[in-house]
N, C-alpha and C. Protein backbone atom coordinates (compact mmCIF):
# COMPACT_ATOMS: atom_id res chain seq x y z
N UNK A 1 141.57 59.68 110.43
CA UNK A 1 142.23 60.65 111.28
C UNK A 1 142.54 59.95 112.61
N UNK A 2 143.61 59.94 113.10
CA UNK A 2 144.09 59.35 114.17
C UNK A 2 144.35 60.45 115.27
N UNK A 3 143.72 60.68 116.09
CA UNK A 3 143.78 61.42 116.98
C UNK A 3 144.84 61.22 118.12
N UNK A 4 144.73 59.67 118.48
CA UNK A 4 145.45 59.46 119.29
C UNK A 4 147.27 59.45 119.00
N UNK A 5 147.78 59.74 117.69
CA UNK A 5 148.80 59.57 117.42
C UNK A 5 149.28 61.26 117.88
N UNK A 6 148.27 61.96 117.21
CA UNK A 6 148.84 63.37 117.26
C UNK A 6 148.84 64.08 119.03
N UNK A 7 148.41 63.28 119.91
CA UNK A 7 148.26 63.75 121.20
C UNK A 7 149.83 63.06 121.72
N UNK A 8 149.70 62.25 121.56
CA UNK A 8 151.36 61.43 121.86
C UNK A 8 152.55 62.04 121.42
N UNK A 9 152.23 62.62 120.29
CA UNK A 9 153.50 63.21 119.34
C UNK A 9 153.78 64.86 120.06
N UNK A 10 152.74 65.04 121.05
CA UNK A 10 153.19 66.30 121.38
C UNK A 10 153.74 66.25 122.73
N UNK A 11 154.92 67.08 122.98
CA UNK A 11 156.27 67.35 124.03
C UNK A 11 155.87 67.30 125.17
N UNK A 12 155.97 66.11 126.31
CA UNK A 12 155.72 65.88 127.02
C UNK A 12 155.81 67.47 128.54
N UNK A 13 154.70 67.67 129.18
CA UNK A 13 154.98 68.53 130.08
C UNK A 13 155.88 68.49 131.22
N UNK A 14 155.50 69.79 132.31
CA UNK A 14 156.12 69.25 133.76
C UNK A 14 156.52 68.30 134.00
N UNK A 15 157.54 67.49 134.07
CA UNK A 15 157.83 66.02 134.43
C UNK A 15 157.60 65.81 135.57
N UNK A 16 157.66 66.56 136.47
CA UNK A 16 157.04 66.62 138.14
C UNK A 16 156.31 66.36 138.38
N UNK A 17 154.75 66.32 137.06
CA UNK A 17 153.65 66.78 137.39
C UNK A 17 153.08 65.16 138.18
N UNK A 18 152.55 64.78 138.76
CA UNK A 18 152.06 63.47 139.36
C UNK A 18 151.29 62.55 138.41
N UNK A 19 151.15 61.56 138.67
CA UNK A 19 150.63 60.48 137.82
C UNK A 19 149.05 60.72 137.59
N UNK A 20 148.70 60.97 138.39
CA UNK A 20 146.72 61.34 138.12
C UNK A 20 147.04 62.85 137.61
N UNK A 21 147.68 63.48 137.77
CA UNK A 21 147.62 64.56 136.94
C UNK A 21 147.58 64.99 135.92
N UNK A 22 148.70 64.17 135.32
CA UNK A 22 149.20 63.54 134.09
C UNK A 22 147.81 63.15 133.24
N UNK A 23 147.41 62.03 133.79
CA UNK A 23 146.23 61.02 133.29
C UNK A 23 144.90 61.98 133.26
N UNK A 24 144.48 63.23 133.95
CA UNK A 24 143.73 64.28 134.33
C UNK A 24 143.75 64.90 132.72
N UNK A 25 145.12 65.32 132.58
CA UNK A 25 145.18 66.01 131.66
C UNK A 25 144.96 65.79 130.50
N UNK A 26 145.85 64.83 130.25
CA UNK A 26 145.78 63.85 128.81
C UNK A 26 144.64 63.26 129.01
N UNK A 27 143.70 63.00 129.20
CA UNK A 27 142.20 62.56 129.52
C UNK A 27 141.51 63.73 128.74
N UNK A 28 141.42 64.76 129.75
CA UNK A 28 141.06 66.40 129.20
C UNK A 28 141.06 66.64 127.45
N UNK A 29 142.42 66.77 127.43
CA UNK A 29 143.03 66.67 125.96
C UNK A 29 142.37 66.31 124.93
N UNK A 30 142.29 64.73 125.20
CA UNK A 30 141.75 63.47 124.41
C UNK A 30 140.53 63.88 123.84
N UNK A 31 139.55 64.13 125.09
CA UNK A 31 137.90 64.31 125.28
C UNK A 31 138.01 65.59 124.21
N UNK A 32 138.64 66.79 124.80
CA UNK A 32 138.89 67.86 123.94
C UNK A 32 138.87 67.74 122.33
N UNK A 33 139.86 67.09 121.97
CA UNK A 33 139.80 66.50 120.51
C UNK A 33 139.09 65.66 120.06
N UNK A 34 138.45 65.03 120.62
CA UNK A 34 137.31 64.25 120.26
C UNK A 34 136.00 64.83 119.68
N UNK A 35 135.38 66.04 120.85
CA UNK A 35 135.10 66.85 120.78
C UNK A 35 135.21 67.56 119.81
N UNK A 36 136.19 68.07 119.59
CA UNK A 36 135.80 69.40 118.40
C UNK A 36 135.96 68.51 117.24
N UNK A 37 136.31 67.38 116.64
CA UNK A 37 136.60 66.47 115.43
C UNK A 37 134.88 66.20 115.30
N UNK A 38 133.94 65.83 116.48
CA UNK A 38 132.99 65.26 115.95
C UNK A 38 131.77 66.81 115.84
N UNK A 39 132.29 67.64 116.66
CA UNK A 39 131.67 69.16 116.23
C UNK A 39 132.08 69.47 114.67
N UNK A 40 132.90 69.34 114.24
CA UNK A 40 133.73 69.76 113.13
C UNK A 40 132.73 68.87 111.83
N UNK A 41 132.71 67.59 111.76
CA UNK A 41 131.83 66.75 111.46
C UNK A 41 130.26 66.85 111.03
N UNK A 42 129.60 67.09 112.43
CA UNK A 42 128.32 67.76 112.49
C UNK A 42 128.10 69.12 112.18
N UNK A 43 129.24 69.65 112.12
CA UNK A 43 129.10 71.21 111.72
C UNK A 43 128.57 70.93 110.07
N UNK A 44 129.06 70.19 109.16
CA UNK A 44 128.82 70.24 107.70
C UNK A 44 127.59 69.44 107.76
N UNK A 45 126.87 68.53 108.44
CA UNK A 45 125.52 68.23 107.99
C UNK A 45 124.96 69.52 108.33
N UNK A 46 124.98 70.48 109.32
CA UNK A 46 124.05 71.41 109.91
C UNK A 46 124.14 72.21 108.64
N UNK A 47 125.51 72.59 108.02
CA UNK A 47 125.44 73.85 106.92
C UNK A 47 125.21 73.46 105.68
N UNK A 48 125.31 72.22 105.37
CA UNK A 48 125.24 71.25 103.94
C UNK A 48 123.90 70.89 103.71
N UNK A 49 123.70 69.97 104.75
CA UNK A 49 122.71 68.48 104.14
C UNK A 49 121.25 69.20 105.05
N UNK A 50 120.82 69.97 106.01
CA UNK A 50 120.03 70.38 106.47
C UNK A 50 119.34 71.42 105.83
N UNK A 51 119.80 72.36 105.22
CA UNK A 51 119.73 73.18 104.36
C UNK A 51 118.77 72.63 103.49
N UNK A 52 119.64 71.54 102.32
CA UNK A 52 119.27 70.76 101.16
C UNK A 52 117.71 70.09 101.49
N UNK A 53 117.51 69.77 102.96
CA UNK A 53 116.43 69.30 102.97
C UNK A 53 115.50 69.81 103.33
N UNK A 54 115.52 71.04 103.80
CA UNK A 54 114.79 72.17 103.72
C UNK A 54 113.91 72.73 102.44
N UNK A 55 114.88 72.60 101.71
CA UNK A 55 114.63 72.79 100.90
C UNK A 55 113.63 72.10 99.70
N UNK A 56 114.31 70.52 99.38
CA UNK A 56 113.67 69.80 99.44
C UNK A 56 111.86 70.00 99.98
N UNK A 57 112.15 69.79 101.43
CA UNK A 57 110.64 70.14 101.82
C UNK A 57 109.87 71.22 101.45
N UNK A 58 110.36 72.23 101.07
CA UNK A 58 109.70 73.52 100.69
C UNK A 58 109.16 73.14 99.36
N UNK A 59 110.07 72.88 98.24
CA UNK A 59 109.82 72.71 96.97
C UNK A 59 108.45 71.49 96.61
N UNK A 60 109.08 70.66 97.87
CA UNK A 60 107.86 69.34 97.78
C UNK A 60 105.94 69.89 98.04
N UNK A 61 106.59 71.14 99.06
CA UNK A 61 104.71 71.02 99.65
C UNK A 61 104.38 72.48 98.36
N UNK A 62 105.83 72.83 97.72
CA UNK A 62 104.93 73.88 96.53
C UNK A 62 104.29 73.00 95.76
N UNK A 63 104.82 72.14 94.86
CA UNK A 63 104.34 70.84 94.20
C UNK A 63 103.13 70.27 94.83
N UNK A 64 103.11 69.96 95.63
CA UNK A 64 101.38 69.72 96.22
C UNK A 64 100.62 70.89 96.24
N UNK A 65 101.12 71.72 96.56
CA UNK A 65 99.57 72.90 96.66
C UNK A 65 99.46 73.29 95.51
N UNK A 66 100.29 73.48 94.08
CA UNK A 66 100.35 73.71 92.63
C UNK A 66 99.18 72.64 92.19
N UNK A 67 99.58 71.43 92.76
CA UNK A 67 98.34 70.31 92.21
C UNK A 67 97.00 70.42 92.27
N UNK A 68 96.88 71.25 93.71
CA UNK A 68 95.51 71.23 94.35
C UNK A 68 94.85 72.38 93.69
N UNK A 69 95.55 73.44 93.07
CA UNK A 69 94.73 74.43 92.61
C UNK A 69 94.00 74.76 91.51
């Protein structure tokens, strides 16, 4: 996923707007998408693979206390 292509590809603003403003923004932007791509990411270990090992652990310490009894 190229992030940086799809920020470029979109219609440049205010042309007025000043050079640090500019760089303010598209900075903003950037961080922004960065941001929610690596939230987006971590969102599926939290609902997937955390779960699974929960689970995992549960099933593991039934299996030990089944042994012990």
């Amino acid at each position: 996923m190229d992030l940086r292509r799809d920020v470029l590809k979109r219609p440049q603003r205010n042309v007025s707007e000043s050079a640090s403003a500019k760089y303010e923004r598209e900075n903003k932007e950037w961080n922004d998408e960065i941001v929610g791509a690596y939230l987006a990411r971590y969102a599926g270990y939290v609902n997937v693979i955390i779960p699974q090992i929960l689970k995992g652990e549960l099933s593991h310490a039934r299996a030990e206390k089944k042994g012990r009894d």
